[in-house]
N, C-alpha and C. Protein backbone atom coordinates (compact mmCIF):
# COMPACT_ATOMS: atom_id res chain seq x y z
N UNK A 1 0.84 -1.19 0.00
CA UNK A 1 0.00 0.00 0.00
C UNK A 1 0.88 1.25 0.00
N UNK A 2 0.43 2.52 -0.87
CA UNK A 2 1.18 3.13 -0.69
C UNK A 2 0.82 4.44 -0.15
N UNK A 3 -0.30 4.36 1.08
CA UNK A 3 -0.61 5.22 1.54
C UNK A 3 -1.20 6.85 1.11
N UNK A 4 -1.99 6.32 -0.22
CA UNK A 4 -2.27 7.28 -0.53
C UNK A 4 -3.63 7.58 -0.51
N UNK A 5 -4.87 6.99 0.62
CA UNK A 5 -6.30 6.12 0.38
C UNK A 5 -6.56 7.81 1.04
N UNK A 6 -8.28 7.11 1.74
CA UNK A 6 -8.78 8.71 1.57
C UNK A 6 -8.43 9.32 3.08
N UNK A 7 -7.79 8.23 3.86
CA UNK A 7 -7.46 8.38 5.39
C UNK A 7 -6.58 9.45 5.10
N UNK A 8 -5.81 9.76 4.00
CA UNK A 8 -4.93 10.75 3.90
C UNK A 8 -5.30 12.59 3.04
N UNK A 9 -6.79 12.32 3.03
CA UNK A 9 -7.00 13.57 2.60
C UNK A 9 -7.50 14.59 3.13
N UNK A 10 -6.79 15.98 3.13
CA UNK A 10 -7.34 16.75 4.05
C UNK A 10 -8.89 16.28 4.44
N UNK A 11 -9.12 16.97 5.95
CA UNK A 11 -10.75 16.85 6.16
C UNK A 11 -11.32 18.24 5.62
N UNK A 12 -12.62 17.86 5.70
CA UNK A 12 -13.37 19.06 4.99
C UNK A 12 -12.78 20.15 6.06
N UNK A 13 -13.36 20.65 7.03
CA UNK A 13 -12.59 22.06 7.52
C UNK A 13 -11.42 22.17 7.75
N UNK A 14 -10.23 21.08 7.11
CA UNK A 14 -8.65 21.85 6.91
C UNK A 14 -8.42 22.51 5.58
N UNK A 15 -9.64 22.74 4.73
CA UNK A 15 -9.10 23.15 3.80
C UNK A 15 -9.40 24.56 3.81
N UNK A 16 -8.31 25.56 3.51
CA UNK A 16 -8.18 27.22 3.39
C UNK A 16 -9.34 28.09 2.62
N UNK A 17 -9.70 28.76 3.38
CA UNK A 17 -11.07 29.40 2.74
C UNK A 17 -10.04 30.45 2.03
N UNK A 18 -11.27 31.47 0.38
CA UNK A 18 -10.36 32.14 0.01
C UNK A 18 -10.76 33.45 0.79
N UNK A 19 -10.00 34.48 0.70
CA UNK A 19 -10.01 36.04 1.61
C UNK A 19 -11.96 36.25 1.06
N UNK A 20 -12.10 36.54 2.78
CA UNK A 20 -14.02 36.96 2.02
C UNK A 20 -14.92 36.05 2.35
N UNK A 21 -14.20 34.63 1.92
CA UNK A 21 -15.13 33.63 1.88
C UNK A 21 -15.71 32.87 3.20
N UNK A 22 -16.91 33.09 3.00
CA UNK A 22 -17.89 32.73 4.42
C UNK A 22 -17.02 31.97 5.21
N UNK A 23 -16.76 31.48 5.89
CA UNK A 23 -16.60 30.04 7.09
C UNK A 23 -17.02 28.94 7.09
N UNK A 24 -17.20 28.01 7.92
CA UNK A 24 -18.22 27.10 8.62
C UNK A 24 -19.70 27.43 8.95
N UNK A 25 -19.33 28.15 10.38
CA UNK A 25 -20.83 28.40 10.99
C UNK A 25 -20.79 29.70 10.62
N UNK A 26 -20.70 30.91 9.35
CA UNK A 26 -21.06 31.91 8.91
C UNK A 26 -21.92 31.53 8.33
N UNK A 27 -23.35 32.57 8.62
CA UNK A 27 -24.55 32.71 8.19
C UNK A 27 -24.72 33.84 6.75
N UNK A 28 -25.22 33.54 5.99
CA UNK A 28 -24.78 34.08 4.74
C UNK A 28 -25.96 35.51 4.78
N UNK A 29 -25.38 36.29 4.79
CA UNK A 29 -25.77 38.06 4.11
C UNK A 29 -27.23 37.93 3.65
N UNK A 30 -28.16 38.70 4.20
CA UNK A 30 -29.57 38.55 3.40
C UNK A 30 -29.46 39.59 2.73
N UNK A 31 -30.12 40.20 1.64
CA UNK A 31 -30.43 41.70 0.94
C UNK A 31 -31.58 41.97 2.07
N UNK A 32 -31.34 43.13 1.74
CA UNK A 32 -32.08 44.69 3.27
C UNK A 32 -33.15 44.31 2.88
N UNK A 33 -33.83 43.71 1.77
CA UNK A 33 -35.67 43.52 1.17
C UNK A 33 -35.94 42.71 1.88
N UNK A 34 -35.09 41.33 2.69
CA UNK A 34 -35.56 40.10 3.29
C UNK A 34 -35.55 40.45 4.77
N UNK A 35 -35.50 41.87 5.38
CA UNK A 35 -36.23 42.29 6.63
C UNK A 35 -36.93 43.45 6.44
N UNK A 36 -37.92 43.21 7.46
CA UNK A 36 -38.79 44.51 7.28
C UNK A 36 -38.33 45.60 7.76
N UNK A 37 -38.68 46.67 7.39
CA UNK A 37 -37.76 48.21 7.54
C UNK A 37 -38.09 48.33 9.55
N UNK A 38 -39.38 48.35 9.96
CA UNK A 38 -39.48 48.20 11.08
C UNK A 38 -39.22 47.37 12.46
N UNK A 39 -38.33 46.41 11.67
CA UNK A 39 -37.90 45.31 12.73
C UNK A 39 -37.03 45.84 13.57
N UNK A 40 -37.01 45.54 15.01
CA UNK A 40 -35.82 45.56 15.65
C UNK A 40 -35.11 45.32 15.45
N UNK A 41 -33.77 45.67 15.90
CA UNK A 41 -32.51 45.09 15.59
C UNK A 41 -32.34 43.89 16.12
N UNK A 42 -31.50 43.19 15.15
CA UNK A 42 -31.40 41.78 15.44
C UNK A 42 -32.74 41.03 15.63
N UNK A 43 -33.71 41.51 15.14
CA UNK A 43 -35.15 40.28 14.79
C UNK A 43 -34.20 39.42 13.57
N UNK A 44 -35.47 38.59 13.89
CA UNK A 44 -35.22 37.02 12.82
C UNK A 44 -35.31 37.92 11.08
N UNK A 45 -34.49 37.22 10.05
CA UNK A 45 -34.57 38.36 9.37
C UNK A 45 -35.88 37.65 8.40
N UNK A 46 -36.16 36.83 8.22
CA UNK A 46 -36.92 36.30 7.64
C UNK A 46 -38.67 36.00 8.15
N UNK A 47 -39.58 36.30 7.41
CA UNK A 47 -40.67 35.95 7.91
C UNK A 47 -41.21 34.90 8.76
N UNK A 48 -41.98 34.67 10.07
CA UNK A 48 -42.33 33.40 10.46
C UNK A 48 -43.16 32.33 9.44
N UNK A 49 -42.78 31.25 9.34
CA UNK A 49 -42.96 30.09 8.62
C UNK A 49 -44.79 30.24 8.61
N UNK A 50 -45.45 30.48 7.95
CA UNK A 50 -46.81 30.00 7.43
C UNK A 50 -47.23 28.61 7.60
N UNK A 51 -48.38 28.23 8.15
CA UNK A 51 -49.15 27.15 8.26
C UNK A 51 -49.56 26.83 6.69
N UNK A 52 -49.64 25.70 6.45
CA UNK A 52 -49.67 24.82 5.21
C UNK A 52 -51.51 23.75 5.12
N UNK A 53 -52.15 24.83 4.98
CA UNK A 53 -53.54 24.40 4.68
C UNK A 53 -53.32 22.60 4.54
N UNK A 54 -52.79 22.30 3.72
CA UNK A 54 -52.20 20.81 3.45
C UNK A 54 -52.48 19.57 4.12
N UNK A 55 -51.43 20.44 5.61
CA UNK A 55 -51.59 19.35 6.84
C UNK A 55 -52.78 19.26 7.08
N UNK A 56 -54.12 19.75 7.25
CA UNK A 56 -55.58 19.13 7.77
C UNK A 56 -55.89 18.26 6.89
N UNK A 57 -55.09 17.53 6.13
CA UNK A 57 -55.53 15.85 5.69
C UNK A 57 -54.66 15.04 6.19
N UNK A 58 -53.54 15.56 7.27
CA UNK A 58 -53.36 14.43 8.16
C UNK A 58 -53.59 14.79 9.53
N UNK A 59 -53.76 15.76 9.71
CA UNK A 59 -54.10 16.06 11.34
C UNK A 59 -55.54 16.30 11.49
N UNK A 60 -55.44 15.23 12.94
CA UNK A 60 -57.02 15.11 13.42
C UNK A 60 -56.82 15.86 15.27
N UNK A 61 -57.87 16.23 15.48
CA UNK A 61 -58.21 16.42 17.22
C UNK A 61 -57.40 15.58 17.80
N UNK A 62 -56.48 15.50 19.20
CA UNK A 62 -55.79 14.61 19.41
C UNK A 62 -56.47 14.11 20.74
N UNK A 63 -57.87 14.30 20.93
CA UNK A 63 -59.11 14.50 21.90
C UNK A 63 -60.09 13.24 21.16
N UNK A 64 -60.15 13.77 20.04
CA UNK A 64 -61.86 13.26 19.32
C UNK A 64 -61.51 12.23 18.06
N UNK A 65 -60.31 12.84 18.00
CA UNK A 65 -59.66 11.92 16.76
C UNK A 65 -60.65 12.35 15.37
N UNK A 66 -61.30 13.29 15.50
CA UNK A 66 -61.81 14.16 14.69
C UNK A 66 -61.37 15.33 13.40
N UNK A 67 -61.75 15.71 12.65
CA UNK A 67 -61.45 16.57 11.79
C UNK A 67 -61.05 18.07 12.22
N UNK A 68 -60.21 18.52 11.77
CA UNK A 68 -60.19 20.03 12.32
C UNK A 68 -60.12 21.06 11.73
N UNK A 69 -60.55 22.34 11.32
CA UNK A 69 -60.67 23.12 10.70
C UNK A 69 -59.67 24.35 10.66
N UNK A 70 -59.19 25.13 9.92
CA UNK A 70 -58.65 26.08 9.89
C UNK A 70 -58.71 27.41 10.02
N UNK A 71 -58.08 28.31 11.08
CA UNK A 71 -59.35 30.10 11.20
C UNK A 71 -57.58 30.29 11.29
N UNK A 72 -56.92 31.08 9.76
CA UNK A 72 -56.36 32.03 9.52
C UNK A 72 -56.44 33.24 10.14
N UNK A 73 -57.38 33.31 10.42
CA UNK A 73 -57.21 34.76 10.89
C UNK A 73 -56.62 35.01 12.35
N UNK A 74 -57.16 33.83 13.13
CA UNK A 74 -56.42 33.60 14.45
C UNK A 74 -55.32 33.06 14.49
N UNK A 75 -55.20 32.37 13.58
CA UNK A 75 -53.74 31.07 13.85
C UNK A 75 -54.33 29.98 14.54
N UNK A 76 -55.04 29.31 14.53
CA UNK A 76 -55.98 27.88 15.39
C UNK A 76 -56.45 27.17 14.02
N UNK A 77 -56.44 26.11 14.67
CA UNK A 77 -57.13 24.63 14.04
C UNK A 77 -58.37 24.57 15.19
N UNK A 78 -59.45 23.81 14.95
CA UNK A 78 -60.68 24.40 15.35
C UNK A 78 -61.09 22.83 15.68
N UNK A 79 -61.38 22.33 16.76
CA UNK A 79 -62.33 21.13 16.81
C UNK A 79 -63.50 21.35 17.41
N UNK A 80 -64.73 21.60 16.35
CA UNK A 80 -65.74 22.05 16.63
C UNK A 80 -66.76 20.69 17.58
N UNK A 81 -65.38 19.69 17.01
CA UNK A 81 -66.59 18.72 18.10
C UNK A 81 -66.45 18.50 19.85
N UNK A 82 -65.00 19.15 20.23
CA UNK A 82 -64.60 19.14 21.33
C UNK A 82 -64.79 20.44 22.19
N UNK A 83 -65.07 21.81 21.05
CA UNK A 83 -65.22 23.31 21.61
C UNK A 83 -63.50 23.77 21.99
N UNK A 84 -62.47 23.12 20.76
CA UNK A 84 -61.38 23.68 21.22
C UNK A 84 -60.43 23.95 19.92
N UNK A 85 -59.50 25.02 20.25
CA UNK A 85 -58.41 25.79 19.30
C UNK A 85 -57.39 25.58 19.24
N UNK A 86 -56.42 24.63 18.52
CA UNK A 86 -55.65 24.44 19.02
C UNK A 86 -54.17 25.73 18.15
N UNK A 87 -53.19 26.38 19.46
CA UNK A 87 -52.44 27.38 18.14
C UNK A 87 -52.05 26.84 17.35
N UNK A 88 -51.33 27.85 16.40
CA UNK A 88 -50.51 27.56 15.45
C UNK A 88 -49.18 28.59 15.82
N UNK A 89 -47.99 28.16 15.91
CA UNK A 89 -47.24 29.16 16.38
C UNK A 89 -45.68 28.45 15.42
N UNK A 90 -45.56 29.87 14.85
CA UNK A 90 -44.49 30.13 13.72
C UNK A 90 -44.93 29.17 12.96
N UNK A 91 -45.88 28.41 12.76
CA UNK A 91 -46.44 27.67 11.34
C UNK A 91 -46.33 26.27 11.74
N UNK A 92 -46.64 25.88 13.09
CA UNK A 92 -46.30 24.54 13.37
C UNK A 92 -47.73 24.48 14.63
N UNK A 93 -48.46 23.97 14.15
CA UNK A 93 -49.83 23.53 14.94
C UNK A 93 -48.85 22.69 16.27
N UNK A 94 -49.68 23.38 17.53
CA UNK A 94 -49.41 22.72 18.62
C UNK A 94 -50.29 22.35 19.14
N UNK A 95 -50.45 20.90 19.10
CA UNK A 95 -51.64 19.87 18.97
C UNK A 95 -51.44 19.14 21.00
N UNK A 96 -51.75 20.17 21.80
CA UNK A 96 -51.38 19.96 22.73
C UNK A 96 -53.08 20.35 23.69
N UNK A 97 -53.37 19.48 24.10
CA UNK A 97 -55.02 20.12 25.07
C UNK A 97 -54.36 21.33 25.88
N UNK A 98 -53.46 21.37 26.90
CA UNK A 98 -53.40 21.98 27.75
C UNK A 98 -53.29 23.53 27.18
N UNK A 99 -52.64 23.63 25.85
CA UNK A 99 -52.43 24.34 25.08
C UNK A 99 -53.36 25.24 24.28
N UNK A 100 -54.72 24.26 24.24
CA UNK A 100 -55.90 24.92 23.41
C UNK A 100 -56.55 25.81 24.04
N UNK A 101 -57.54 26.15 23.50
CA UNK A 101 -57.74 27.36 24.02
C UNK A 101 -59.54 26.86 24.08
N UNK A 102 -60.66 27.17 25.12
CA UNK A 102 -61.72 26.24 25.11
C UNK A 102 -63.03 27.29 24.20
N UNK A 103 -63.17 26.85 23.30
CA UNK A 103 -64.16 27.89 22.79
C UNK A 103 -65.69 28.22 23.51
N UNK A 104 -65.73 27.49 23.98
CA UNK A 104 -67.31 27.87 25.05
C UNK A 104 -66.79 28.51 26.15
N UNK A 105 -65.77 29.34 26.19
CA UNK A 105 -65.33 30.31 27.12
C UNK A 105 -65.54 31.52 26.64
N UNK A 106 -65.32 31.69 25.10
CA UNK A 106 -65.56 32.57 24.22
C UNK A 106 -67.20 33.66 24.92
């Protein structure tokens, strides 16, 4: 053998970045359009993730095992058969009872 296999090739982070060039854990430059002019400094620069109409053909009530509906306007999935809301927060339904919110409180 003449020691030339892949045990002998640089690893990925020994190799020399050129002058400029990002890093490892450098997060790459957004353009000023991909935050909003009113954000605080240092907010997330990107919009929160949107709920995906989609998922209510696999998510059911985790109560009723029921169908659940969608109210955009609040951010909730709706189980009209249990009287409960469940959020939606940054675009990820939290399918949690303790969490819902009871609509005959309304």
């Amino acid at each position: 053998m003449t020691g030339e296999g892949p045990k002998d090739a640089p690893e990925k982070d020994e190799a020399p970045l050129a002058d400029g060039a990002p890093g490892p854990g450098d997060a790459p430059e957004l353009p000023p359009e991909a935050t909003p002019a009113d954000a605080p400094e240092g907010a997330a620069a990107r919009r929160p993730a949107a709920f995906d109409p989609r998922m209510l053909e696999a998510l059911v009530c985790p109560e009723t095992r029921g169908p659940l509906t969608y109210d955009k306007s609040r951010q909730e999935l709706i189980s009209h058969a249990i009287g409960l809301a469940y959020p939606i927060r940054s675009g990820i339904p939290v399918m949690l009872t303790e969490e819902a919110r009871n609509l005959k409180e309304d």
